[in-house]
Protein backbone atom coordinates (compact mmCIF):
# COMPACT_ATOMS: atom_id res chain seq x y z
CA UNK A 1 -218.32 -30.24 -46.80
CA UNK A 2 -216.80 -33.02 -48.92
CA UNK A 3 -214.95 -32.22 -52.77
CA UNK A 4 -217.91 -33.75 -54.24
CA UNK A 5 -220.36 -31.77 -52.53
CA UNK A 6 -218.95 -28.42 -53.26
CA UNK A 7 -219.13 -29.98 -56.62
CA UNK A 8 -222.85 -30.13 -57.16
CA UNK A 9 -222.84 -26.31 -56.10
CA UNK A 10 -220.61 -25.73 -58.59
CA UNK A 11 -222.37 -27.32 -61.08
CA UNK A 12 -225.42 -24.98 -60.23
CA UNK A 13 -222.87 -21.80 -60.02
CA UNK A 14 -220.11 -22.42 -62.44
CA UNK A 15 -218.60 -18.95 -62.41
CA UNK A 16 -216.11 -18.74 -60.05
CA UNK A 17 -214.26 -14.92 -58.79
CA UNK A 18 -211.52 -14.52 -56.63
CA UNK A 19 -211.10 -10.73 -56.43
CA UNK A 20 -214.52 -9.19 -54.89
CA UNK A 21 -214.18 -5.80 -56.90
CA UNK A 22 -214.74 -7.87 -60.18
CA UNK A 23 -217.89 -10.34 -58.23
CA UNK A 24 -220.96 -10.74 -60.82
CA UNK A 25 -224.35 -12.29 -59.25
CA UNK A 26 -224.29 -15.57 -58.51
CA UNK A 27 -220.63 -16.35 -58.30
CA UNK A 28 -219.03 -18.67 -56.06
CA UNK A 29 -216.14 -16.28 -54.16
CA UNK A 30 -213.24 -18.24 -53.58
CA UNK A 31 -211.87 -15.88 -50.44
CA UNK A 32 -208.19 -16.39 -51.28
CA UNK A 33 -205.41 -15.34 -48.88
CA UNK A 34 -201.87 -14.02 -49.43
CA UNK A 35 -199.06 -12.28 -47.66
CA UNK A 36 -200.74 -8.93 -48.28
CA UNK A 37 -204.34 -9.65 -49.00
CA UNK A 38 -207.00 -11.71 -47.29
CA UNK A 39 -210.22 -12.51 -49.18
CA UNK A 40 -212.56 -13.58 -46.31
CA UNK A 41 -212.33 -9.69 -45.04
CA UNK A 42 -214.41 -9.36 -48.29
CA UNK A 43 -216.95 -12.50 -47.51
CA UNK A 44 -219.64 -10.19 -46.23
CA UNK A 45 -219.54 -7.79 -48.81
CA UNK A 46 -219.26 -10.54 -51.88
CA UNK A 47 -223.11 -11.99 -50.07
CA UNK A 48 -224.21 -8.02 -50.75
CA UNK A 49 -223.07 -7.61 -54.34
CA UNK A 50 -224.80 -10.95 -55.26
CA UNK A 51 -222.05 -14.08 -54.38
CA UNK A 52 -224.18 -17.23 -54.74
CA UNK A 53 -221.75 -18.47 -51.72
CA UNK A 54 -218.33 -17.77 -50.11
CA UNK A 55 -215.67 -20.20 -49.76
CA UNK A 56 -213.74 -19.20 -46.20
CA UNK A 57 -211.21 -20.71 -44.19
CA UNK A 58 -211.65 -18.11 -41.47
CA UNK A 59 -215.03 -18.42 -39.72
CA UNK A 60 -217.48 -15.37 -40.35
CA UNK A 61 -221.00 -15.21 -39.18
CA UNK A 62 -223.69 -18.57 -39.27
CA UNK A 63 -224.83 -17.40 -42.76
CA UNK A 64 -225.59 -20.63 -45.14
CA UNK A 65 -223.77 -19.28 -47.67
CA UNK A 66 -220.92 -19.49 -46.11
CA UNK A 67 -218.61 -22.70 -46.98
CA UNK A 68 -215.70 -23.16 -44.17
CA UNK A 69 -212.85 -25.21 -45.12
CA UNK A 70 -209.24 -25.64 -44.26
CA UNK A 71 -208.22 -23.70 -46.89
CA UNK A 72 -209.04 -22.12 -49.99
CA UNK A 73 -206.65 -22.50 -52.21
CA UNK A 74 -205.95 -26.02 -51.58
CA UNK A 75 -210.04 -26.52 -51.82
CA UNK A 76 -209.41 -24.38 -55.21
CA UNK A 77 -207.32 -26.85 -56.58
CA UNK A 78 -208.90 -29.92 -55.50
CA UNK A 79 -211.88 -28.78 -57.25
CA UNK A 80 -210.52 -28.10 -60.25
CA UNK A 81 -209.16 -31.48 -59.67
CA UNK A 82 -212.17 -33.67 -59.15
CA UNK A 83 -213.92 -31.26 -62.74
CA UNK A 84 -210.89 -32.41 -64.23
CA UNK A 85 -211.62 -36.05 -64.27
CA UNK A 86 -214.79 -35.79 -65.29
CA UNK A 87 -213.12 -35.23 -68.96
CA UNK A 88 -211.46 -37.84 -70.90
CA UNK A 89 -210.84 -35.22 -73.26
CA UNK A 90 -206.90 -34.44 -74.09
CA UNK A 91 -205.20 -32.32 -71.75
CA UNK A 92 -202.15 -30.59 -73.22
CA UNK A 93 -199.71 -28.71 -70.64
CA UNK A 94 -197.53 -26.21 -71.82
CA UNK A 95 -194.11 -25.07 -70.13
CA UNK A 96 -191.05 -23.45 -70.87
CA UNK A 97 -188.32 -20.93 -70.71
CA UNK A 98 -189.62 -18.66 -73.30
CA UNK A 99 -192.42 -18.98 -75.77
CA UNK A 100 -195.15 -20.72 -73.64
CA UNK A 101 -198.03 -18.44 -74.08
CA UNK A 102 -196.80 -17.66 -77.56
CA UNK A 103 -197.11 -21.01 -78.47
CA UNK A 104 -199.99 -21.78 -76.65
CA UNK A 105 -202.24 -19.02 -78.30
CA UNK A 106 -201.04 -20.61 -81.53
CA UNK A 107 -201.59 -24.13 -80.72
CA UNK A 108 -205.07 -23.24 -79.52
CA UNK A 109 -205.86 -21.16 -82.21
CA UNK A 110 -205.36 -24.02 -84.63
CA UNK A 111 -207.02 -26.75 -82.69
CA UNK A 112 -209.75 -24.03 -82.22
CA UNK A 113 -210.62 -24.45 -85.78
CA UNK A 114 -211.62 -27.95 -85.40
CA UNK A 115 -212.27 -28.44 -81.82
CA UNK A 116 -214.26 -27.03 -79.34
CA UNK A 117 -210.95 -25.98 -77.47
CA UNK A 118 -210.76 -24.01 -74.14
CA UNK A 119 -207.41 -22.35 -72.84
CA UNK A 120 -205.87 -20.49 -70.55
CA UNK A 121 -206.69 -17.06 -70.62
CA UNK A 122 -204.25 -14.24 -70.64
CA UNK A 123 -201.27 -15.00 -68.15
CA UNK A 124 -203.29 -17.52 -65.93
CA UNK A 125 -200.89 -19.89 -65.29
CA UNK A 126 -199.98 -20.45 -61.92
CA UNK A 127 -201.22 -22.14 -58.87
CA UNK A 128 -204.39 -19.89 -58.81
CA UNK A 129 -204.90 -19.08 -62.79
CA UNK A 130 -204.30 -22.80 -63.98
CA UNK A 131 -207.16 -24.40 -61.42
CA UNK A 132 -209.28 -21.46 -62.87
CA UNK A 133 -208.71 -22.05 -66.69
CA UNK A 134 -209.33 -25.96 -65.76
CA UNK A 135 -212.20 -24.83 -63.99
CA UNK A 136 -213.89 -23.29 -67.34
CA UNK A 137 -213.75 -25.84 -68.89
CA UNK A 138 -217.30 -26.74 -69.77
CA UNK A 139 -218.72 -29.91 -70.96
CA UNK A 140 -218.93 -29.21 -74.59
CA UNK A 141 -214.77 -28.89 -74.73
CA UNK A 142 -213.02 -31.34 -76.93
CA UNK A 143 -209.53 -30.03 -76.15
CA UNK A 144 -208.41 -28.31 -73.29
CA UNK A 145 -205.13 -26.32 -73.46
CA UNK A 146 -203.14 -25.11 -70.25
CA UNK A 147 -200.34 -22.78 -69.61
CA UNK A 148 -197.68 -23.83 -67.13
CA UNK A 149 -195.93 -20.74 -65.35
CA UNK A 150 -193.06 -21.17 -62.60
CA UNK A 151 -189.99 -20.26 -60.92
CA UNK A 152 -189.09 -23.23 -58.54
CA UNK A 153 -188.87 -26.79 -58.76
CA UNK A 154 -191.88 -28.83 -57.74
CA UNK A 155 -194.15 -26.05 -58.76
CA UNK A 156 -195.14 -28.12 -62.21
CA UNK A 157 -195.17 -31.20 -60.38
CA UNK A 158 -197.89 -30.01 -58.12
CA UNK A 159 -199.75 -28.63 -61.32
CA UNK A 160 -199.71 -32.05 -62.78
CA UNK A 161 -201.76 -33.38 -59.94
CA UNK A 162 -204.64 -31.03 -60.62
CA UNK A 163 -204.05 -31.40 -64.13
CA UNK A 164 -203.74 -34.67 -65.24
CA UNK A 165 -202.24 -33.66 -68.50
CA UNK A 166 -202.75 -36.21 -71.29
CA UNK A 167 -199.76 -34.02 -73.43
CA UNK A 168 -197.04 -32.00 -73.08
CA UNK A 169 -194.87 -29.39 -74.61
CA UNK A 170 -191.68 -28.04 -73.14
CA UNK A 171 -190.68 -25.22 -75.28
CA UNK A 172 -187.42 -24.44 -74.22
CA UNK A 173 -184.85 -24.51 -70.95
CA UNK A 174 -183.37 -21.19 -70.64
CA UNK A 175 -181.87 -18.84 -68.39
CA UNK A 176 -185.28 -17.90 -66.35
CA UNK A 177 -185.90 -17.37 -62.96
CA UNK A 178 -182.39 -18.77 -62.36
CA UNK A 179 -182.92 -17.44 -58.60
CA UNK A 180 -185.39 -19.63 -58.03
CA UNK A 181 -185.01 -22.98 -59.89
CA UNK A 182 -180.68 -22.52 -59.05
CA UNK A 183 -179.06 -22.55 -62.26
CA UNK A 184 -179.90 -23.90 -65.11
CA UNK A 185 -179.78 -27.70 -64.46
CA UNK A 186 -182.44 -26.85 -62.18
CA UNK A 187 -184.53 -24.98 -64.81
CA UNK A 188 -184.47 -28.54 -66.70
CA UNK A 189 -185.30 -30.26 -63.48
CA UNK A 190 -188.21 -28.35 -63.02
CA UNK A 191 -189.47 -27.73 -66.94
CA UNK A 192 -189.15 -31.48 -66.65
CA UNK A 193 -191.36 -32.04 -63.95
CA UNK A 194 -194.27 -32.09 -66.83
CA UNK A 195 -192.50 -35.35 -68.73
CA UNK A 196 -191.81 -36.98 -65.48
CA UNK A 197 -195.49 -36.79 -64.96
CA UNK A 198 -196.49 -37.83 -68.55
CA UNK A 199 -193.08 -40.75 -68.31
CA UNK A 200 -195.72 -42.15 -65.97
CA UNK A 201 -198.77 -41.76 -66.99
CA UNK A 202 -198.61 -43.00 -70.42
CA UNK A 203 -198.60 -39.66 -71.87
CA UNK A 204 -197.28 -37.95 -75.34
CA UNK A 205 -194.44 -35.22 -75.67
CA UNK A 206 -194.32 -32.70 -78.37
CA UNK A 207 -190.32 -32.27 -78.62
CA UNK A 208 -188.40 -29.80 -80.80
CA UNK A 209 -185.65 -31.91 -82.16
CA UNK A 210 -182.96 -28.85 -82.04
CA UNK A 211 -182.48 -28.94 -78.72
CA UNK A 212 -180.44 -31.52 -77.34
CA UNK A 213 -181.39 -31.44 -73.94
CA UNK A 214 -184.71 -32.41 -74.72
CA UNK A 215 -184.06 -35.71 -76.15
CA UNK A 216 -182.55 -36.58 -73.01
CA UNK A 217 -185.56 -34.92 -71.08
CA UNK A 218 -188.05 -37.29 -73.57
CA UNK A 219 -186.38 -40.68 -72.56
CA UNK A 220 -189.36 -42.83 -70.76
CA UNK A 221 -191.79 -41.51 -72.41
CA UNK A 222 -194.16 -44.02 -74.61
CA UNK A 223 -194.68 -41.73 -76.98
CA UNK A 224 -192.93 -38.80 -78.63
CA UNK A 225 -194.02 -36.60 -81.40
CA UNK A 226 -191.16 -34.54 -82.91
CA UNK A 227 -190.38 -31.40 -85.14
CA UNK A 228 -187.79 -30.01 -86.11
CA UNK A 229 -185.52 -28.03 -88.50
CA UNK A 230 -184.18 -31.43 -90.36
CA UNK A 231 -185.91 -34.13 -88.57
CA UNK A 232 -189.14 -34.79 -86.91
CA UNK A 233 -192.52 -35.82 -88.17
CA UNK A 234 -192.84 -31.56 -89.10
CA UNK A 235 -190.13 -29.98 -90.60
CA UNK A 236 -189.37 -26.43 -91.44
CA UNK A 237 -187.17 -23.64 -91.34
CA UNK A 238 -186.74 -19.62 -91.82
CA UNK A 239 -188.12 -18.64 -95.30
CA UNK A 240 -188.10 -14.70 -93.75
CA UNK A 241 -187.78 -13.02 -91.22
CA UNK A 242 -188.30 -9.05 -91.97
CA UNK A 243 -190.30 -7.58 -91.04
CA UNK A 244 -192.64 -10.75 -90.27
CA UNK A 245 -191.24 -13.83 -89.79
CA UNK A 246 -192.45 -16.38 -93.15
CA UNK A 247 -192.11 -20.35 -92.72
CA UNK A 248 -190.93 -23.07 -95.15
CA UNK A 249 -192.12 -26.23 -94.77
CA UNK A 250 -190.31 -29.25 -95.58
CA UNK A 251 -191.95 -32.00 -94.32
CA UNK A 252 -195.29 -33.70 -92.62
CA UNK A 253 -197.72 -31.78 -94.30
CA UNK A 254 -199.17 -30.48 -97.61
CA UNK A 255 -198.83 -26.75 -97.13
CA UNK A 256 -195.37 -25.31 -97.75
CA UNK A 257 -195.17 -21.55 -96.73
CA UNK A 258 -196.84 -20.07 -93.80
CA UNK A 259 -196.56 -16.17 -93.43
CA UNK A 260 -197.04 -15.00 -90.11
CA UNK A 261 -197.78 -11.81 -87.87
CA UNK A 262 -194.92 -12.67 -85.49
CA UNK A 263 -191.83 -10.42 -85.38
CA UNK A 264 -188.15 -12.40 -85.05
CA UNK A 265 -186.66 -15.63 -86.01
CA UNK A 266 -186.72 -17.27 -82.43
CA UNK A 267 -190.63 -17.84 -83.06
CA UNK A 268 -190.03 -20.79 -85.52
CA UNK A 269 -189.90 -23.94 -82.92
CA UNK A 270 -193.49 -22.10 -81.86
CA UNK A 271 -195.01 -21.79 -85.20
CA UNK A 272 -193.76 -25.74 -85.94
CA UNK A 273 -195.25 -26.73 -82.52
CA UNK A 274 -198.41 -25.63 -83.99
CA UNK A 275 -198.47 -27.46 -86.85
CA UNK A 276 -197.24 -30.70 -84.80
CA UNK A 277 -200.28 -30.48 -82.49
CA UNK A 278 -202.68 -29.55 -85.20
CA UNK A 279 -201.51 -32.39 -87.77
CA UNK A 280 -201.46 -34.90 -84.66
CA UNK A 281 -205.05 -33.69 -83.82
CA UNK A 282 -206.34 -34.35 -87.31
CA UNK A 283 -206.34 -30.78 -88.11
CA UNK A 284 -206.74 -29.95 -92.11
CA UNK A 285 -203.68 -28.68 -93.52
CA UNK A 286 -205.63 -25.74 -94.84
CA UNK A 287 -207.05 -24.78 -91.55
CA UNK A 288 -203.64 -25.22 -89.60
CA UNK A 289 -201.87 -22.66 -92.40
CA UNK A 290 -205.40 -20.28 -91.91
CA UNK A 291 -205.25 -20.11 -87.92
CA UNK A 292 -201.30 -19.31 -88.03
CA UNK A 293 -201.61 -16.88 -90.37
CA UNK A 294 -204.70 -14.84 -89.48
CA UNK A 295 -203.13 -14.91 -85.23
CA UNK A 296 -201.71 -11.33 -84.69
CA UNK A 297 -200.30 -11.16 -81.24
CA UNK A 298 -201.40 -8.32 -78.88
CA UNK A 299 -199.84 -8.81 -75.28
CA UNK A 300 -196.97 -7.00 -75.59
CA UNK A 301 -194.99 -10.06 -76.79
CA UNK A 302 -192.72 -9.66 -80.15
CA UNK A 303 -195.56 -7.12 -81.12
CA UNK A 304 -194.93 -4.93 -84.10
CA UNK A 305 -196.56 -1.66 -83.50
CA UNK A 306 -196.62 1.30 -85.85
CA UNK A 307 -196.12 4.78 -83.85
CA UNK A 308 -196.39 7.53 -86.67
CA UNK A 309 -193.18 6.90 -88.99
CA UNK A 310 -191.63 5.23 -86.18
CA UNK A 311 -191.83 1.27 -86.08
CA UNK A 312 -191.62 -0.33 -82.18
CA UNK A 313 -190.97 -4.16 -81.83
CA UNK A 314 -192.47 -4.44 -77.69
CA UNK A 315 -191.35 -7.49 -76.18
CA UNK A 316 -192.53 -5.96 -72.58
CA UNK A 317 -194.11 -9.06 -71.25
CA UNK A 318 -191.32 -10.44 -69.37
CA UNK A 319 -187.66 -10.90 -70.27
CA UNK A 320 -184.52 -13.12 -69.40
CA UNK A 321 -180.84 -13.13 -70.64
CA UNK A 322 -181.94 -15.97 -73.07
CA UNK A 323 -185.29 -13.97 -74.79
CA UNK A 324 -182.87 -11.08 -74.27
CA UNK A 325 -180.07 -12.29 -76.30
CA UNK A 326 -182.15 -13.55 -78.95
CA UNK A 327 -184.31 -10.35 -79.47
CA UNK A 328 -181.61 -8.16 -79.54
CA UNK A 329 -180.18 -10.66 -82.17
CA UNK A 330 -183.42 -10.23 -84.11
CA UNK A 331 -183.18 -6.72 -83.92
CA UNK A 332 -179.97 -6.67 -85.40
CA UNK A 333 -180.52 -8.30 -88.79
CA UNK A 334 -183.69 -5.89 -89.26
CA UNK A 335 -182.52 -3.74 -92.46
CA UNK A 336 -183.35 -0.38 -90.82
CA UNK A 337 -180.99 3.31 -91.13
CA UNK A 338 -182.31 4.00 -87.48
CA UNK A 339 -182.31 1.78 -84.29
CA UNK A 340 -183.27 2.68 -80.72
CA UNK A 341 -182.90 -0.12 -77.87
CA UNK A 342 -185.16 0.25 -74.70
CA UNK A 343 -184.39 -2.45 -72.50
CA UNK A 344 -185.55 -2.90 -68.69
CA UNK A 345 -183.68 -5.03 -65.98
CA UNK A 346 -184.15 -8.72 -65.91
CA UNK A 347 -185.47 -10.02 -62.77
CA UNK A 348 -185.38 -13.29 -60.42
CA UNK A 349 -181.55 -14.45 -61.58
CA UNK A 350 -179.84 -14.13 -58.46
CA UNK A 351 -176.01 -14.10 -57.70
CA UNK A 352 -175.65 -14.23 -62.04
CA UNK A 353 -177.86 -11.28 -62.18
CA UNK A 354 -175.29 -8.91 -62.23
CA UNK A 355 -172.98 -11.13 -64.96
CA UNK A 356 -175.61 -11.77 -66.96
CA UNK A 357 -177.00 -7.85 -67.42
CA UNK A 358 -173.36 -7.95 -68.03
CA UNK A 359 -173.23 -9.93 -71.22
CA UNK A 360 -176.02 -8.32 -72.71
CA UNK A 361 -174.27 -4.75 -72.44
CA UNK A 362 -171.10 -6.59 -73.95
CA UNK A 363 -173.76 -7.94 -76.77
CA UNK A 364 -174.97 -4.96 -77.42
CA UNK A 365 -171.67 -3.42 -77.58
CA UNK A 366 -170.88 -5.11 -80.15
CA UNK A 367 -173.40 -3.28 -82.96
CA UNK A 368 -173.77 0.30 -83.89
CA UNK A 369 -177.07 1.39 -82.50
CA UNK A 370 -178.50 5.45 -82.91
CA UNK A 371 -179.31 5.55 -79.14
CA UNK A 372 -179.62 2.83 -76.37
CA UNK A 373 -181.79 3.36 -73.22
CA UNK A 374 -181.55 0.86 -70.45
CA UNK A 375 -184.02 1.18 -67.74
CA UNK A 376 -184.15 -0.25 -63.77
CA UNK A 377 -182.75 -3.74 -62.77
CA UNK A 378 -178.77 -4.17 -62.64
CA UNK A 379 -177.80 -2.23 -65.16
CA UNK A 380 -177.49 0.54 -62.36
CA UNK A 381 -174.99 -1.40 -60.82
CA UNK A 382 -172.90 -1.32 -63.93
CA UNK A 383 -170.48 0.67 -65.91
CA UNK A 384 -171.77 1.16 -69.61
CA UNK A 385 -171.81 4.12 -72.01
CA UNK A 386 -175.68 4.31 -72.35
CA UNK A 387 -178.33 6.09 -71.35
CA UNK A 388 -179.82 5.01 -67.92
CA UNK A 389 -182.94 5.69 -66.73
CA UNK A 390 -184.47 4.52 -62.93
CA UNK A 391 -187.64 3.33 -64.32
CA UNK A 392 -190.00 3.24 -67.49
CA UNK A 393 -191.54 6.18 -66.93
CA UNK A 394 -188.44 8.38 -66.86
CA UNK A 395 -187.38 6.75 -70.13
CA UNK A 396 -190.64 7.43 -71.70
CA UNK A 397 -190.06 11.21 -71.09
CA UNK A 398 -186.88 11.32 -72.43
CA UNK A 399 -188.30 9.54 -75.75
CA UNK A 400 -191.13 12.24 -76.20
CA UNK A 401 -188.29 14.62 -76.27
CA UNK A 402 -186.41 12.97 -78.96
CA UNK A 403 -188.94 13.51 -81.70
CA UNK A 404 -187.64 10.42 -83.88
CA UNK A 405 -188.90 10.14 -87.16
CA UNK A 406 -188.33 6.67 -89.30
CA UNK A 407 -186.80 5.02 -86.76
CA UNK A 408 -187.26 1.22 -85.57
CA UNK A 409 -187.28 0.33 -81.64
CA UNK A 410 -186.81 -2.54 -79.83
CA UNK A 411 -188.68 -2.18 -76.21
CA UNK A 412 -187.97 -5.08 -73.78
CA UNK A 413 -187.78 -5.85 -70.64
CA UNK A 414 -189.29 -7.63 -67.18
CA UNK A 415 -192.74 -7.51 -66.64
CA UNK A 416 -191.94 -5.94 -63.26
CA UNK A 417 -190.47 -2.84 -65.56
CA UNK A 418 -193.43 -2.58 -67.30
CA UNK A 419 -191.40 -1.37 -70.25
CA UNK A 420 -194.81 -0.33 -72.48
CA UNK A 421 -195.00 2.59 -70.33
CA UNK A 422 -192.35 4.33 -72.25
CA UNK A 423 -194.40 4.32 -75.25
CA UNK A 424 -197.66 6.36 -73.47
């Protein structure tokens, strides 16, 4: 069966599942394969609950509804492919160290208020989620917005050719999934993949103007659309920063104070990215300021929660010795009598894992805190006068022992730690 054929039944069934237990009727099951799972085991049973047809590449019985093919995932993709040029809608990509889904809910949030604008849901963004979220896009969308996830080189490149992005945002090149990508030159190389593709495709670059690296990462491109701090088309800086961060700014557009529902300094190149993307979209000043304002974030990302007199930053989504650094440096100039740190390994650095859960004990050391907790990861392998812990769930006993009262928290840590767990 050709691309374009599979097409015109997904035109008919436009809801596509991947994991049986969650199959609605008339779904097209997408029997995806891994090292410890294998979807066409499940073909059978997706025809009983209702699939409208199964996508295998391991033959089953002569049922019709059965669609063999080399192999799923690549057939995945090159769906999501061919629906993808049937838009000549923008297409904005979104990468980066830290900040990417941050950003991106913000930047869709605003363009939301003037566009029909479809995104990537939740953490979707890899080589299964992103041909999904391109897959839902339906033919009412005036904006589609993607997230970009990865941890090797050639991984955004690929996602490019299923993408086709028409803009792009690198947020930030920092010390993340240094295992993978081999240092930090090669988290560049591979953040970079998305300008390469956009260099030659005639695309547009959002760039923060603070960081160096990216005006060397821009050069090619036709055009660039900057903010920044002191220059850029959008300008602004840190108005305040306790306990939400507020925005000032200075240039680009008519508003001049933003006050947002995002905990710590390090958010301001997301919150100008916003306004870049909305202004360059045509979006009303008023309605930019609006979106920004009324987004609260709830996925465990610089989330300020309110625990009985006790106030918890959770930053539990994922964490790396740069969002490390910076949150703990956040935490710091938080005018509070009582601070608690609960911080969980960082994962995927490699041979600088160990130095780098190094220099964020040294860090640390450096500030009076009322307790610190560090949970999992290498911090077992080190010598430090805190509190250690195996895992999440023997930290969060130890905190229901305490009985703190008044106290602030900063909870952080790799997803793979699943740091919220000390708070249940």
């Amino acid at each position: 069966m050709t691309i374009e054929e599979l097409y015109r039944i997904f035109l008919q069934y436009p809801s596509i599942q991947t994991d049986s237990r969650k199959l609605k009727e008339g779904d097209l099951f997408f029997a995806l394969k891994g090292p410890n799972f294998n979807g066409n085991v499940f073909a059978e049973q997706a025809l009983i609950q209702g699939a409208a047809y199964c996508i295998i590449d391991e033959p089953r019985s002569n049922n019709p509804r059965f669609i063999l093919v080399d192999d799923v995932l690549q057939t995945l993709q090159q769906l999501a492919k061919y629906h993808r040029q049937q838009f000549s809608i923008p297409f904005i990509a979104i990468t980066g160290s830290n900040g990417k889904t941050t950003t991106k809910e913000l930047i869709s949030i605003v363009l939301s208020s003037h566009f029909k604008t479809y995104t990537t849901q939740g953490n979707l963004n890899n080589h299964i989620g992103i041909p999904l979220t391109i897959l839902s896009v339906a033919k009412d969308a005036e904006i589609a917005v993607i997230e970009m996830g990865a941890n090797h080189q050639k991984e955004i490149e690929n996602y490019c050719t299923y993408t086709l992005p028409t803009h792009g945002i690198i947020t930030n090149c920092g010390k993340a999934h240094l295992e993978g990508f081999g240092g930090i030159e090669g988290v560049k190389k591979g953040k970079g993949e998305l300008f390469d593709f956009l260099r030659a495709n005639h695309g547009t670059a959002f760039a923060f103007d603070e960081y160096d690296y990216l005006h060397e990462m821009v050069k090619g491109i036709e055009t660039v659309y900057w903010y920044g701090m002191q220059e850029g088309a959008i300008c602004g800086h840190v108005l305040k920063s306790e306990p939400f961060l507020e925005v000032e700014l200075t240039k680009g557009v008519a508003i001049n104070h933003i006050a947002t529902q995002l905990v710590g300094s390090y958010n301001l190149p997301n919150i100008l990215c916003a306004v870049a993307v909305g202004k360059y979209f045509g979006v009303p000043d008023f309605s930019i300021k609006s979106s920004i304002e009324n987004y609260a974030p709830s996925n465990s990302r610089s989330q300020m929660m309110l625990k009985g007199t006790n106030h918890v930053i959770l930053d539990a989504y994922n964490a790396n010795p740069s969002s490390m650094k910076l949150a703990i440096e956040n935490f710091v100039n938080i005018n509070a009598p009582n601070k608690i740190l609960m911080l969980g390994g960082m994962m995927e650095l490699g041979p600088e894992s160990i130095k780098e859960h190094e220099a964020i004990i040294q860090l640390i050391k450096q500030y009076h805190w009322n307790n610190v907790v560090l949970v999992g990861g290498d911090y077992k392998h080190i010598q430090h006068p805190f509190i250690y812990f195996n895992n999440s769930i023997e930290a969060g006993n130890w905190l229901k022992e305490q009985h703190f009262e008044n106290s602030y928290f900063l909870v952080k840590g790799s997803r793979s730690m699943q740091m919220e767990k000390v708070l249940e």
